[in-house]
PDB file of N, CA and C in Angstrom:
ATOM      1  N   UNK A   1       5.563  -0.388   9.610  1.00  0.00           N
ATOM      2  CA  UNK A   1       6.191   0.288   8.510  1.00  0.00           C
ATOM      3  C   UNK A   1       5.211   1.330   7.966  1.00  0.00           C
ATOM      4  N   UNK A   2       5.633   2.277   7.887  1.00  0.00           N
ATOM      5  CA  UNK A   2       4.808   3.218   7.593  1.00  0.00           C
ATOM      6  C   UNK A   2       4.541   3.525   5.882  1.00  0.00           C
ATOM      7  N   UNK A   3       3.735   4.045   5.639  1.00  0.00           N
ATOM      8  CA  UNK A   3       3.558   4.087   4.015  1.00  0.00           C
ATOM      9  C   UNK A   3       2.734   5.367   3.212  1.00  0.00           C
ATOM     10  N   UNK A   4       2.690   5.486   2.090  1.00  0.00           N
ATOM     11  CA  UNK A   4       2.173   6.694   1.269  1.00  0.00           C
ATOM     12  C   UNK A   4       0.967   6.206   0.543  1.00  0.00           C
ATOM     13  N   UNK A   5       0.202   5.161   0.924  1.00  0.00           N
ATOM     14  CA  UNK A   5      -0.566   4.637  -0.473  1.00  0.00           C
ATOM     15  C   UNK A   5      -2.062   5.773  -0.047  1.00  0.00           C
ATOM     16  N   UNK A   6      -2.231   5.900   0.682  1.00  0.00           N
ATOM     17  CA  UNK A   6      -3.533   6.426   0.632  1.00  0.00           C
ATOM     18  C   UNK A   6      -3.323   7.911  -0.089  1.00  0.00           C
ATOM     19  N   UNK A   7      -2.524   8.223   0.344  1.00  0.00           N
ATOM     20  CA  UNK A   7      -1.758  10.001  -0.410  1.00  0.00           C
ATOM     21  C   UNK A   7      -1.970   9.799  -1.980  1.00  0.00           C
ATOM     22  N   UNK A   8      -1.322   8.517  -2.153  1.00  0.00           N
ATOM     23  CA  UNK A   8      -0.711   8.423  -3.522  1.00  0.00           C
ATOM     24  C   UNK A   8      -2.485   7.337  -4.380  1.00  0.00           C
ATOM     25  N   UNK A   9      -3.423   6.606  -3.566  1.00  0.00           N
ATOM     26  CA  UNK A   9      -4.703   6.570  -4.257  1.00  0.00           C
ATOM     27  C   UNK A   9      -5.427   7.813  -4.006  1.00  0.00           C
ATOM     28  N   UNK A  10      -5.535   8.433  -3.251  1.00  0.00           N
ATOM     29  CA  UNK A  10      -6.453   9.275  -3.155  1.00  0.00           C
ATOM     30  C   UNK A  10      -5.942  10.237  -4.300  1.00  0.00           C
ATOM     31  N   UNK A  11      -4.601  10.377  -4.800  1.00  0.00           N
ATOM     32  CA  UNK A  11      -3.986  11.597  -5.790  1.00  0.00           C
ATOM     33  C   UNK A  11      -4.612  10.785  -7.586  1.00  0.00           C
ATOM     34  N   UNK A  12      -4.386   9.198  -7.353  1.00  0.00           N
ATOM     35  CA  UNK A  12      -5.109   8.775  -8.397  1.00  0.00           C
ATOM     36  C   UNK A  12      -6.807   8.872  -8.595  1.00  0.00           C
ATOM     37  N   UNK A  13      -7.376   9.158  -7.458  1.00  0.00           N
ATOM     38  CA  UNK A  13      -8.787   9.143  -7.326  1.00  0.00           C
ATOM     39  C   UNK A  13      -9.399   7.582  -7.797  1.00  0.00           C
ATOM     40  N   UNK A  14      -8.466   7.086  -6.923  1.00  0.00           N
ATOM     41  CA  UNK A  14      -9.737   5.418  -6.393  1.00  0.00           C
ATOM     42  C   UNK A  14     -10.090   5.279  -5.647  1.00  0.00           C
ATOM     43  N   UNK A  15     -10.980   4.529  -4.999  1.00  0.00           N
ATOM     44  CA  UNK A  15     -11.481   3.712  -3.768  1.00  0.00           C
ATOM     45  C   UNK A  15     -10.089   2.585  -3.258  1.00  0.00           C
ATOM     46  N   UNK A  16     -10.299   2.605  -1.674  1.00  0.00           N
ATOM     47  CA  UNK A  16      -9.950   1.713  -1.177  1.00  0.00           C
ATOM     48  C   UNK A  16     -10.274   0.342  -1.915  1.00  0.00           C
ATOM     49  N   UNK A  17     -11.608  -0.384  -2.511  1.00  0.00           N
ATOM     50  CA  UNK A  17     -12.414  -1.101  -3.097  1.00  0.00           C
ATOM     51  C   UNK A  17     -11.295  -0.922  -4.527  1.00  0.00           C
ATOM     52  N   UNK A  18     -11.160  -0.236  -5.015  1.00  0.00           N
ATOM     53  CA  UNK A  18     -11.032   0.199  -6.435  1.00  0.00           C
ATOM     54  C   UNK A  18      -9.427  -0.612  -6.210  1.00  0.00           C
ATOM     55  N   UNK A  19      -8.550  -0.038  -5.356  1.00  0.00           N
ATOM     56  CA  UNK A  19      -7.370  -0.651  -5.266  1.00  0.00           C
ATOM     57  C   UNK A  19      -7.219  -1.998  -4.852  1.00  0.00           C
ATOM     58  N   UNK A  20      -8.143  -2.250  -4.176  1.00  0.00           N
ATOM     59  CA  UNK A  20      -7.969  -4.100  -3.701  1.00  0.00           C
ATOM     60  C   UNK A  20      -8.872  -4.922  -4.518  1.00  0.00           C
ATOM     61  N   UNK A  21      -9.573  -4.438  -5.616  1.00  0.00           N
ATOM     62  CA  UNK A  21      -9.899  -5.047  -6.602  1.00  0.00           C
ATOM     63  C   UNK A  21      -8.614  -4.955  -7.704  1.00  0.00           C
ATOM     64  N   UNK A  22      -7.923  -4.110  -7.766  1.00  0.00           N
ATOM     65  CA  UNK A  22      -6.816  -4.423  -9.068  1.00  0.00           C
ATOM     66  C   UNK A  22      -5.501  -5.073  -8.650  1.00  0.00           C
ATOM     67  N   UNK A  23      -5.932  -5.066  -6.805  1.00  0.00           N
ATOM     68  CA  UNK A  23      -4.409  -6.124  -6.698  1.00  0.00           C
ATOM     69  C   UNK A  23      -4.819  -7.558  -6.002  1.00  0.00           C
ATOM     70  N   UNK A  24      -5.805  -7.830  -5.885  1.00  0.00           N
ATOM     71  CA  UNK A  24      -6.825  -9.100  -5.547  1.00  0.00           C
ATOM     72  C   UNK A  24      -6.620  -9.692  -4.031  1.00  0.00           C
ATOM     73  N   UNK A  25      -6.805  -8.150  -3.393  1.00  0.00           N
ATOM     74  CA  UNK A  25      -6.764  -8.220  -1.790  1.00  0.00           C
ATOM     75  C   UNK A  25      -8.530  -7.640  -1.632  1.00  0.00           C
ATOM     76  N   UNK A  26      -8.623  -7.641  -0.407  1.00  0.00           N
ATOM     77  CA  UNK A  26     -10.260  -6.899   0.252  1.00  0.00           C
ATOM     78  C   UNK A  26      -9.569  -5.510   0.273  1.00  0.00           C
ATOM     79  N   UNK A  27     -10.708  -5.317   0.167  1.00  0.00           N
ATOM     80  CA  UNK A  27     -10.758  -3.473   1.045  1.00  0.00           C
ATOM     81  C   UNK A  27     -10.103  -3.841   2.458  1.00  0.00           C
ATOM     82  N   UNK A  28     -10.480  -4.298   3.069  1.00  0.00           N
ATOM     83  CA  UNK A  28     -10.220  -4.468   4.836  1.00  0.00           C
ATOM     84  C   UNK A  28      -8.461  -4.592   4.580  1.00  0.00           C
ATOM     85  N   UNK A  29      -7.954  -5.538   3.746  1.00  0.00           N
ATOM     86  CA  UNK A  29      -6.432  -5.615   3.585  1.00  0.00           C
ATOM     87  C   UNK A  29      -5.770  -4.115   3.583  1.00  0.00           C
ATOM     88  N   UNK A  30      -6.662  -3.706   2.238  1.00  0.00           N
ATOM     89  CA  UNK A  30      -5.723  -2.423   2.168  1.00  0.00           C
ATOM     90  C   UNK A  30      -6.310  -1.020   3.459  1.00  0.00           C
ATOM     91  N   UNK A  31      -7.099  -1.234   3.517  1.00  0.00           N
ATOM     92  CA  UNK A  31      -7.631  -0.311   5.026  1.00  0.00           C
ATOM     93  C   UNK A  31      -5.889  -0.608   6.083  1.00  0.00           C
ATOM     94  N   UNK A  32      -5.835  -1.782   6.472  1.00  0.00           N
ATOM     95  CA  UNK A  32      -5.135  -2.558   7.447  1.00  0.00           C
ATOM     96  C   UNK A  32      -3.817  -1.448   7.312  1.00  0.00           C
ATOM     97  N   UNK A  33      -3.370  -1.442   5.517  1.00  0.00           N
ATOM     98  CA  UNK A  33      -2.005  -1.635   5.223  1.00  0.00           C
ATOM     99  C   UNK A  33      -1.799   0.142   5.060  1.00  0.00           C
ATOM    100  N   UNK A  34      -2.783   0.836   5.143  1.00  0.00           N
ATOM    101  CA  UNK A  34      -2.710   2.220   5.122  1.00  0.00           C
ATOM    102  C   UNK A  34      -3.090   2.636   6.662  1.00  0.00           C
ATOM    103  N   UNK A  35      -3.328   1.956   7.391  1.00  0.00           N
ATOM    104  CA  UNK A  35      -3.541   2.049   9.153  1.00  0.00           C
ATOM    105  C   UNK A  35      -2.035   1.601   9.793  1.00  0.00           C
ATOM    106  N   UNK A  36      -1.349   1.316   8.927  1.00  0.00           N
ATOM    107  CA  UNK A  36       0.130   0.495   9.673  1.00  0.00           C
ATOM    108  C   UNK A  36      -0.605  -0.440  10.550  1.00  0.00           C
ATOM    109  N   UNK A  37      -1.613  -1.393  10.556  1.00  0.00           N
ATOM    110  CA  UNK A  37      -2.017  -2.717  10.745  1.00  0.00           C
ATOM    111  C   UNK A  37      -1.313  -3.890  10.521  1.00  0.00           C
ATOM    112  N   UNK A  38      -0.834  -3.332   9.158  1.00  0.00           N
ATOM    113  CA  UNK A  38      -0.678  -4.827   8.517  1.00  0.00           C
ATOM    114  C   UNK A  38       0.839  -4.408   7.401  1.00  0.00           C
ATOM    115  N   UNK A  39       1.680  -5.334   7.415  1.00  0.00           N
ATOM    116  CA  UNK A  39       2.707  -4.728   6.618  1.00  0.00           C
ATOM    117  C   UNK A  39       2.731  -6.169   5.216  1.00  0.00           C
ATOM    118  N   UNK A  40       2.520  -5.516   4.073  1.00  0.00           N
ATOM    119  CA  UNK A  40       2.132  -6.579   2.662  1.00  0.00           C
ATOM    120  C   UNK A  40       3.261  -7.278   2.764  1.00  0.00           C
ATOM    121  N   UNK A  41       2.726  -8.686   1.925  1.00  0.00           N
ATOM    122  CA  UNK A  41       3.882  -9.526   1.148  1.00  0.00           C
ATOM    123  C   UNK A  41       4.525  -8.923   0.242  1.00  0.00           C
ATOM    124  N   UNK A  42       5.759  -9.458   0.252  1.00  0.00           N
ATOM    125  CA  UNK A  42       6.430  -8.739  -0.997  1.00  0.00           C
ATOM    126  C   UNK A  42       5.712  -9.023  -2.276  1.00  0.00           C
ATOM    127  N   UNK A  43       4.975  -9.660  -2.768  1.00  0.00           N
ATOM    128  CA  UNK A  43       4.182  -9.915  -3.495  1.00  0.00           C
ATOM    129  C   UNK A  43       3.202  -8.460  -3.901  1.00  0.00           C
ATOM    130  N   UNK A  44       2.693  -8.388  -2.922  1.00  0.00           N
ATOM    131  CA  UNK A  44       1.501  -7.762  -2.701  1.00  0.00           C
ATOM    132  C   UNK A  44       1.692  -6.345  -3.196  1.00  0.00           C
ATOM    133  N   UNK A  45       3.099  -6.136  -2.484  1.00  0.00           N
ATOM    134  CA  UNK A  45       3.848  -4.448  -2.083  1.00  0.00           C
ATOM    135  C   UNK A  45       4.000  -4.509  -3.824  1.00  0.00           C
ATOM    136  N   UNK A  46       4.822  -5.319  -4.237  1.00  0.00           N
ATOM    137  CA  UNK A  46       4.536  -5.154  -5.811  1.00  0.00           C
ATOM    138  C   UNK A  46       3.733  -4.776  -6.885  1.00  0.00           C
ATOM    139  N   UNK A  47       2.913  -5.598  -6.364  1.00  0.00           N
ATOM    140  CA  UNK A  47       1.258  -5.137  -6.989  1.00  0.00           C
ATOM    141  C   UNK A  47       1.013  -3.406  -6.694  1.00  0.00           C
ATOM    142  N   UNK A  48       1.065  -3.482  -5.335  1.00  0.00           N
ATOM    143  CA  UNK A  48       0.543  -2.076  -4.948  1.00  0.00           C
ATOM    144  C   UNK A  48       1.362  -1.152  -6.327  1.00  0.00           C
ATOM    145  N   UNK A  49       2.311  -1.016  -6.035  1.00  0.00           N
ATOM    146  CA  UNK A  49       3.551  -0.533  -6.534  1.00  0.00           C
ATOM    147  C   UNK A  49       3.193  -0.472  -8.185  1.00  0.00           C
ATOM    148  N   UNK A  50       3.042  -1.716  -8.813  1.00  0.00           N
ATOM    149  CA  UNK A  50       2.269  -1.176 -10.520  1.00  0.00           C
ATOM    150  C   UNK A  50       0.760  -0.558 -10.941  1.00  0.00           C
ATOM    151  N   UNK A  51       0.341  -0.956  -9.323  1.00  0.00           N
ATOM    152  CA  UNK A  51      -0.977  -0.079  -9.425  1.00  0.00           C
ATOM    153  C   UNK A  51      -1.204   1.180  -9.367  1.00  0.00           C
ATOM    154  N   UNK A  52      -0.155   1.626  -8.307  1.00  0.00           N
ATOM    155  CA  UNK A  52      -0.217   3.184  -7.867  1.00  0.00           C
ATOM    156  C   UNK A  52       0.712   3.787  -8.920  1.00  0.00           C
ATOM    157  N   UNK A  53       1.471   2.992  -9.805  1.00  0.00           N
ATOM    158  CA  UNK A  53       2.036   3.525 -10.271  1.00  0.00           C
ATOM    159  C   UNK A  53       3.655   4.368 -10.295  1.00  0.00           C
ATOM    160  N   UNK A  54       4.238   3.714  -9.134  1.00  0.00           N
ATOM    161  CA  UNK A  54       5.373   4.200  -7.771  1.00  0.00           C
ATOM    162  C   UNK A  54       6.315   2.841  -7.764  1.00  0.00           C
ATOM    163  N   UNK A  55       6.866   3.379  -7.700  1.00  0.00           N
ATOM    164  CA  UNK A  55       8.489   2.270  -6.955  1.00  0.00           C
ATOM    165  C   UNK A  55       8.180   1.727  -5.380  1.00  0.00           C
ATOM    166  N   UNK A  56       8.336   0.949  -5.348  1.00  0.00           N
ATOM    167  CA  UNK A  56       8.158  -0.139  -3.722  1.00  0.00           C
ATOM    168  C   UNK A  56       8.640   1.158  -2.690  1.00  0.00           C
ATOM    169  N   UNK A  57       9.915   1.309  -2.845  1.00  0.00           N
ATOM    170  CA  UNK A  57      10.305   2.542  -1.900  1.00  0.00           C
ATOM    171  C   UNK A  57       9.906   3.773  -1.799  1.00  0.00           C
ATOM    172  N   UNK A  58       9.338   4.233  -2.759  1.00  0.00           N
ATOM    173  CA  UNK A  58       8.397   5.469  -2.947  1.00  0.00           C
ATOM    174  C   UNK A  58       6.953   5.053  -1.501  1.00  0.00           C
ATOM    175  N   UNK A  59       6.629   3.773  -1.927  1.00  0.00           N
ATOM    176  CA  UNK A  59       5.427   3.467  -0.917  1.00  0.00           C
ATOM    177  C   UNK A  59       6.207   3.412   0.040  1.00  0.00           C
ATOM    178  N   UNK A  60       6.648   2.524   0.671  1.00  0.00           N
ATOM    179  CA  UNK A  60       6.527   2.121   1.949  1.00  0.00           C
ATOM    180  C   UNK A  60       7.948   3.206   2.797  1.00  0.00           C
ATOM    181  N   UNK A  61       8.182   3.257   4.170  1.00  0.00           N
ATOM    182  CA  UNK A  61       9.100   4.059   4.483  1.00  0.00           C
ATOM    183  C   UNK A  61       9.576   2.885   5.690  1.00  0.00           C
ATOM    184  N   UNK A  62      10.730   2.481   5.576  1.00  0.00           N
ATOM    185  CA  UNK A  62      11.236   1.423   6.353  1.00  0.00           C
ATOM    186  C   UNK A  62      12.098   2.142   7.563  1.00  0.00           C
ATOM    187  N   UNK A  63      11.792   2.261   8.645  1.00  0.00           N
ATOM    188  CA  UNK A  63      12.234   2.548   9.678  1.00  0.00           C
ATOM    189  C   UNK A  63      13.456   1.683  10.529  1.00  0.00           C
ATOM    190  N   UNK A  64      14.565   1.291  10.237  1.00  0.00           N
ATOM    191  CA  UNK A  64      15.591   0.627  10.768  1.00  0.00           C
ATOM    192  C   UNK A  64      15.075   0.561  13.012  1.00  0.00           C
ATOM    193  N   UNK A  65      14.815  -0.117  13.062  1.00  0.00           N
ATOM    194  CA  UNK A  65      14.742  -0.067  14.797  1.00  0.00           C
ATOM    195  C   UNK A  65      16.288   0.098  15.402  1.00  0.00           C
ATOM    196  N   UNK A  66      16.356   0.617  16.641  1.00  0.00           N
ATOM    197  CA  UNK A  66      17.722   0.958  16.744  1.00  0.00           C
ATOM    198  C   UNK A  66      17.974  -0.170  17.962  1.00  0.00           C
ATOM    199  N   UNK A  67      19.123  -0.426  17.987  1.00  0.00           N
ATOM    200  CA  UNK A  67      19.539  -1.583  18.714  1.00  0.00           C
ATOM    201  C   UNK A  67      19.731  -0.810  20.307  1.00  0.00           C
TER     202      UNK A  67
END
């Protein structure tokens, strides 16, 4: 799943560090989740989401796979 968070921290001017300290993941998590590595818990995507300041769908871009 592809996503906007690095666009949208780097426009806030934090650290990778800076963001996985205010949503109580590692750096390496959010590295993962801005590499399309790793796709968050809904939990998590939440967090992101009051951190960055953005709507869940604003972040992430859900690609339907085609049958």
């Amino acid at each position: 799943m592809e996503n906007h968070i690095r666009v949208l921290r780097k426009n806030m001017k934090i650290s990778q560090e800076e963001l996985a300290t205010r949503c109580n993941v590692t750096r390496q998590t959010i590295n993962a989740i801005e590499n399309d590595k790793y796709d968050p818990t809904l939990q998590l995507a939440f967090k992101l989401s009051a951190t960055l300041k953005t709507s869940v769908d604003e972040i992430f871009i859900y690609e339907r796979e085609r049958e």
